[in-house]
N, C-alpha and C. Protein backbone atom coordinates (compact mmCIF):
# COMPACT_ATOMS: atom_id res chain seq x y z
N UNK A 1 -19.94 -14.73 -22.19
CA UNK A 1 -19.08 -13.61 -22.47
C UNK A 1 -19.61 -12.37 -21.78
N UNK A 2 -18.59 -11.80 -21.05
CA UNK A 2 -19.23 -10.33 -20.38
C UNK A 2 -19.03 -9.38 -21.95
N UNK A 3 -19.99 -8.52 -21.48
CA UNK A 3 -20.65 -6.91 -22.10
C UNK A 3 -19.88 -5.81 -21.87
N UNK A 4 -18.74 -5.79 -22.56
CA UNK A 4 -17.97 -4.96 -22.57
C UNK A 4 -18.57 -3.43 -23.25
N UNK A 5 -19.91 -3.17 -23.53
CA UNK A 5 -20.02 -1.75 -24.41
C UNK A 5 -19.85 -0.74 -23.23
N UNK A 6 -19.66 -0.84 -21.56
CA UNK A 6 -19.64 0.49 -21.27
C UNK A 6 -18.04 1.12 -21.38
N UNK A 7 -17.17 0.29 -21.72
CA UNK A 7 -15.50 0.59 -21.30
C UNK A 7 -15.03 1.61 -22.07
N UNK A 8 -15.90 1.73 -23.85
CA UNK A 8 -15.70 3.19 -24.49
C UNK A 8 -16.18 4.02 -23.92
N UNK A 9 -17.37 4.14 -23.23
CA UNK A 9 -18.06 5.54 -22.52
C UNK A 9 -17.37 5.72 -21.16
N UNK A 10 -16.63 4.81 -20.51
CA UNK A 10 -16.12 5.19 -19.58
C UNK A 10 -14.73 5.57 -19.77
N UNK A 11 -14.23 4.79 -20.91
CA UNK A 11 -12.63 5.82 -21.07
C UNK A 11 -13.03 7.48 -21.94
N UNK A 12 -13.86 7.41 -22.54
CA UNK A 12 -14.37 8.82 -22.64
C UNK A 12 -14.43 9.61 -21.60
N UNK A 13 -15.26 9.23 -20.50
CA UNK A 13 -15.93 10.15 -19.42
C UNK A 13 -14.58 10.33 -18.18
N UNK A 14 -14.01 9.25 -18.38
CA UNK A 14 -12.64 9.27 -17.70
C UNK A 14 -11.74 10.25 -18.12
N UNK A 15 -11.25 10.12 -19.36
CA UNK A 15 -9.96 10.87 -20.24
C UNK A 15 -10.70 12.43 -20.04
N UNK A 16 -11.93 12.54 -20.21
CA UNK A 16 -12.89 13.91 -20.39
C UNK A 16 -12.05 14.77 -18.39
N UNK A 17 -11.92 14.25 -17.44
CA UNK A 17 -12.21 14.33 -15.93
C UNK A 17 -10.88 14.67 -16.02
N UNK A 18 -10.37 13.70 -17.07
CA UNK A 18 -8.25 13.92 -16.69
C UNK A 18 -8.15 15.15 -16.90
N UNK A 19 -8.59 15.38 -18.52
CA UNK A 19 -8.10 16.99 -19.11
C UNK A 19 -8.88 18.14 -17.69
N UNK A 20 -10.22 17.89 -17.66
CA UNK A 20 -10.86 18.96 -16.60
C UNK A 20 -9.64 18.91 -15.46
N UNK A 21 -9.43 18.04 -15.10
CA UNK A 21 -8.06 18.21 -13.73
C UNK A 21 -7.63 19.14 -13.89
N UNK A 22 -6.00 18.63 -15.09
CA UNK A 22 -5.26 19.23 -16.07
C UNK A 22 -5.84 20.71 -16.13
N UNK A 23 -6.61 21.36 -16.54
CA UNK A 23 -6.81 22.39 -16.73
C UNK A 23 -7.29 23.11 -15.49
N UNK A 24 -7.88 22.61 -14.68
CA UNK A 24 -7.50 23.15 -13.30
C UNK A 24 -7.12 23.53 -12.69
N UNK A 25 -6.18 22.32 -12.42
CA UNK A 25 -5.07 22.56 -11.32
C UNK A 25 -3.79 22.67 -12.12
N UNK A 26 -3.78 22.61 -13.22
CA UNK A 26 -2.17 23.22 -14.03
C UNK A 26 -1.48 22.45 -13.99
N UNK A 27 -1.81 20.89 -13.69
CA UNK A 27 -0.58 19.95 -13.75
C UNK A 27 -1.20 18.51 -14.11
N UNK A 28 -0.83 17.63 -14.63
CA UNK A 28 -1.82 16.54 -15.29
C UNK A 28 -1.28 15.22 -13.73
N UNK A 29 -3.04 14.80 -13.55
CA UNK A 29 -3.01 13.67 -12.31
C UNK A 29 -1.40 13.13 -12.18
N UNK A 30 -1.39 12.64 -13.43
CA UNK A 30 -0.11 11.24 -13.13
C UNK A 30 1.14 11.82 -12.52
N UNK A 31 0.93 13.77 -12.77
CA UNK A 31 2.87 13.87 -12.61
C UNK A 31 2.60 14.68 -11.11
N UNK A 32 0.91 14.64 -10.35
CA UNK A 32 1.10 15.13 -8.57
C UNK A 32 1.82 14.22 -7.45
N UNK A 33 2.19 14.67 -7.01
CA UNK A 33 2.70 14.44 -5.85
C UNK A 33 2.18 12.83 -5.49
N UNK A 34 0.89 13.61 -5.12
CA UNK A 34 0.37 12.01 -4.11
C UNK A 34 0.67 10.99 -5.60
N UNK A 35 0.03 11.17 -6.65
CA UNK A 35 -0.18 10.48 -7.55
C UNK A 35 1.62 9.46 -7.91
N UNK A 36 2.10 10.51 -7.63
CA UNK A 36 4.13 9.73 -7.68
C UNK A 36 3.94 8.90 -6.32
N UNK A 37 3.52 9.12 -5.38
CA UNK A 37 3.65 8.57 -3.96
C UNK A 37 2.97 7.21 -4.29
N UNK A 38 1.53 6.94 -5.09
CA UNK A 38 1.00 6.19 -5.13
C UNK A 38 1.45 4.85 -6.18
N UNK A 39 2.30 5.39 -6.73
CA UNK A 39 2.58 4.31 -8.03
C UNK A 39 3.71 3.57 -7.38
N UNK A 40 4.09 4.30 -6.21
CA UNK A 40 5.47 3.15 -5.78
C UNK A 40 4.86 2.10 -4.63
N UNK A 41 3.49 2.18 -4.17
CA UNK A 41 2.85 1.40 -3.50
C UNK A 41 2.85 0.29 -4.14
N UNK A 42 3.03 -0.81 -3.47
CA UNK A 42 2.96 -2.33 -3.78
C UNK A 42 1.56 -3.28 -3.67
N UNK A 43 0.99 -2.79 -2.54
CA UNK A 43 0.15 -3.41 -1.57
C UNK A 43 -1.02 -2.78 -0.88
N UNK A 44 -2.33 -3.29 -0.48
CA UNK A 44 -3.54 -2.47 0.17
C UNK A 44 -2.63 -1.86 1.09
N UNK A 45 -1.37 -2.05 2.33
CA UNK A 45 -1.53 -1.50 3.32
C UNK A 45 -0.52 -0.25 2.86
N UNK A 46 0.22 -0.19 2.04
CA UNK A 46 0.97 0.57 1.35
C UNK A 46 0.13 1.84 1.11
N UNK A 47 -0.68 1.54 0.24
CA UNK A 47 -1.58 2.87 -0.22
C UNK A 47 -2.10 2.78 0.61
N UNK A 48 -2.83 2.49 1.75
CA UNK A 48 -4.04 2.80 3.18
C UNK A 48 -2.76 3.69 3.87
N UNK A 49 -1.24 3.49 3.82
CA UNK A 49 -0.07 4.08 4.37
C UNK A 49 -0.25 5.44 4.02
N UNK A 50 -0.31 5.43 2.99
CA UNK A 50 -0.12 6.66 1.96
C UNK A 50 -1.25 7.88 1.98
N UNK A 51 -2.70 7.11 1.98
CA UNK A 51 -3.92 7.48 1.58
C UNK A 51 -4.11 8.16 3.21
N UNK A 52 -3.67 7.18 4.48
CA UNK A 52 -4.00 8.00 5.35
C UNK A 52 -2.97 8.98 5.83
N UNK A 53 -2.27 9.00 5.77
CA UNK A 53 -1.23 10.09 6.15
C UNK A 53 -1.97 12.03 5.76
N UNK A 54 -2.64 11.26 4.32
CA UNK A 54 -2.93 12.50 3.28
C UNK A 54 -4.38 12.93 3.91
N UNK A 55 -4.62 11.80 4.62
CA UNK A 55 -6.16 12.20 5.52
C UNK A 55 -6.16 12.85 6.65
N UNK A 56 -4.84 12.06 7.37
CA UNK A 56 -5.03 13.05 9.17
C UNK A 56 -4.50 14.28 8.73
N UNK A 57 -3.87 14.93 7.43
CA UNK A 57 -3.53 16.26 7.88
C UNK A 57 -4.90 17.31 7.29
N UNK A 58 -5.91 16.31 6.33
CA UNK A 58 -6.85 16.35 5.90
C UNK A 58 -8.04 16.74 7.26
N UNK A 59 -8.01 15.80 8.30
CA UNK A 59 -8.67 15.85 9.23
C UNK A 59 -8.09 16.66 10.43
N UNK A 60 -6.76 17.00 10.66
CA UNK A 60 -6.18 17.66 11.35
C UNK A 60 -6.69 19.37 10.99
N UNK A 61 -6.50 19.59 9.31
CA UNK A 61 -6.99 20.73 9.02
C UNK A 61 -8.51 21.00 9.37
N UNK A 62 -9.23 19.94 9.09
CA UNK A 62 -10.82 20.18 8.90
C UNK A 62 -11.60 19.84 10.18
N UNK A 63 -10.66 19.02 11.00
CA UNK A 63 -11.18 18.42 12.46
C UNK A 63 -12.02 17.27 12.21
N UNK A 64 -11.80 17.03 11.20
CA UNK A 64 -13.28 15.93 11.01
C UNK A 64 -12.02 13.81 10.62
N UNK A 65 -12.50 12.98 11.14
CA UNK A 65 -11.95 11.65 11.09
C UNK A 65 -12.56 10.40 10.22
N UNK A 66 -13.52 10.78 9.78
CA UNK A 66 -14.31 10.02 8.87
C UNK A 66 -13.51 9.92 7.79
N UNK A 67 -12.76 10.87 7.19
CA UNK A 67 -12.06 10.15 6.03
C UNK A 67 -11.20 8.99 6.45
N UNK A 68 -10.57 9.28 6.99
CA UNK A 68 -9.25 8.33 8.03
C UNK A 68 -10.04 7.11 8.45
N UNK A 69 -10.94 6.49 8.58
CA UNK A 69 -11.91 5.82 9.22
C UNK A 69 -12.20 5.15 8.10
N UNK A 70 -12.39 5.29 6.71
CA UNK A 70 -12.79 4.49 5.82
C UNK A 70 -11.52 4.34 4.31
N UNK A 71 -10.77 5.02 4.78
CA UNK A 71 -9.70 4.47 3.83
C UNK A 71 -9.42 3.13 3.76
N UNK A 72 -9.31 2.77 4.33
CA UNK A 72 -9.00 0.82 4.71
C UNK A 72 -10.25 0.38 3.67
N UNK A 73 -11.13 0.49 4.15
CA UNK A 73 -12.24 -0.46 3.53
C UNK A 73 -12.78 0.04 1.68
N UNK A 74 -12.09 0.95 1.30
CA UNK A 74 -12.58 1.66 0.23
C UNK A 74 -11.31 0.85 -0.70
N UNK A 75 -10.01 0.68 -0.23
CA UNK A 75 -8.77 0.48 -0.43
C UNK A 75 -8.87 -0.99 -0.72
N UNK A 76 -9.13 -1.43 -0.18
CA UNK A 76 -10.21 -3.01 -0.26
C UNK A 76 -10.84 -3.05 -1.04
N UNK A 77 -11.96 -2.47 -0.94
CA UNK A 77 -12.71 -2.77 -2.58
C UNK A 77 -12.08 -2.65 -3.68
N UNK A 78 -11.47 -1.62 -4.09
CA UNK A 78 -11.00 -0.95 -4.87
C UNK A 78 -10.16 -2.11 -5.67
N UNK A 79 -9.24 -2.69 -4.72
CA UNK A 79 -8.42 -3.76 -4.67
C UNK A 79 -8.79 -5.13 -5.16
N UNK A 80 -10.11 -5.09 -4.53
CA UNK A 80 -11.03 -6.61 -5.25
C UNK A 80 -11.69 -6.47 -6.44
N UNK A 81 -11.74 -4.78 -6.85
CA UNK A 81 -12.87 -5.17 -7.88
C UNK A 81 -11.78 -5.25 -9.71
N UNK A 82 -10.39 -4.86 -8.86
CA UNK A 82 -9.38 -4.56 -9.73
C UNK A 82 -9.12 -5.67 -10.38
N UNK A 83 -9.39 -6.72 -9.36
CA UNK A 83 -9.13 -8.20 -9.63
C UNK A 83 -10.31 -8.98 -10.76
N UNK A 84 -11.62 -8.40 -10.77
CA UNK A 84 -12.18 -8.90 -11.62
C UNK A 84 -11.98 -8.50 -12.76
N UNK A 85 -12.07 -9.69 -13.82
CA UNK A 85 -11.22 -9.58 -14.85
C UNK A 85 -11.92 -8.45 -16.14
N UNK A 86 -13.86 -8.44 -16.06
CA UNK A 86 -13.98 -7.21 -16.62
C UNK A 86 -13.63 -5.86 -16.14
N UNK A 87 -13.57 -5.67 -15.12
CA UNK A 87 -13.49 -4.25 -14.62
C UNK A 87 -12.34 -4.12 -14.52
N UNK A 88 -11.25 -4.84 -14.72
CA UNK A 88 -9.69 -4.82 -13.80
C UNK A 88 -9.29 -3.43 -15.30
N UNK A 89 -9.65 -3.91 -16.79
CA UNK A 89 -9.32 -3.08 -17.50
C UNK A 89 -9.28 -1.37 -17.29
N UNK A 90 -10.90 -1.18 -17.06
CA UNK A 90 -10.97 0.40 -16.79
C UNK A 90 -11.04 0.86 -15.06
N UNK A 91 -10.31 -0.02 -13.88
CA UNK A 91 -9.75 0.08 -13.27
C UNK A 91 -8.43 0.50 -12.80
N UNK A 92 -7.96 -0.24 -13.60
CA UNK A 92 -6.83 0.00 -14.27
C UNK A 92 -5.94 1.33 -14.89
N UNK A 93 -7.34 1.79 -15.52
CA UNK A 93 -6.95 3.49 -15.84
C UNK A 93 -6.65 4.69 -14.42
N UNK A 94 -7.58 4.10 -13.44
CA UNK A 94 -7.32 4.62 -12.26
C UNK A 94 -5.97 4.73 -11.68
N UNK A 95 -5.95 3.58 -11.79
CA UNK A 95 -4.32 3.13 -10.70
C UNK A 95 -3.53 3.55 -11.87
């Protein structure tokens, strides 16, 4: 049996990051922009679609390509670790 005791401290430390957003930036994650863009993604190349678009103007502003350069492979993990069946839960909160 996997060891599920960190999934309360991480939906704590998670839900804790949402409100800090929320109070931030004046609008809660789920109802931004990218965040609507991202929920209609199906697929890794969908969101790498999405994720880089939001990078070259990212890198266009800043001059810099390294973000754009590792979206793919982060998008990937992200993707595999979603799949394992302990982590897929507080993964899950992400997506």
């Amino acid at each position: 049996m996997a060891d599920h005791s960190g999934s309360p401290r991480f939906r704590a430390l998670f839900q804790s990051a949402l409100q800090s957003y929320e109070e931030k930036a004046g609008v809660k994650l789920a109802d931004h922009p990218l965040a609507l863009q991202l929920q209609n993604c199906q697929n890794v190349d969908s969101i790498t679609a999405v994720l880089q678009g939001q990078a070259q103007v990212l890198s266009e502003f800043s001059g810099s390509n390294r973000v754009v350069m590792s979206i793919q492979s982060t998008v990937s993990i992200l993707t595999r670790l979603s799949a394992t069946a302990p982590l897929a839960v507080d993964i899950d909160l992400v997506r």
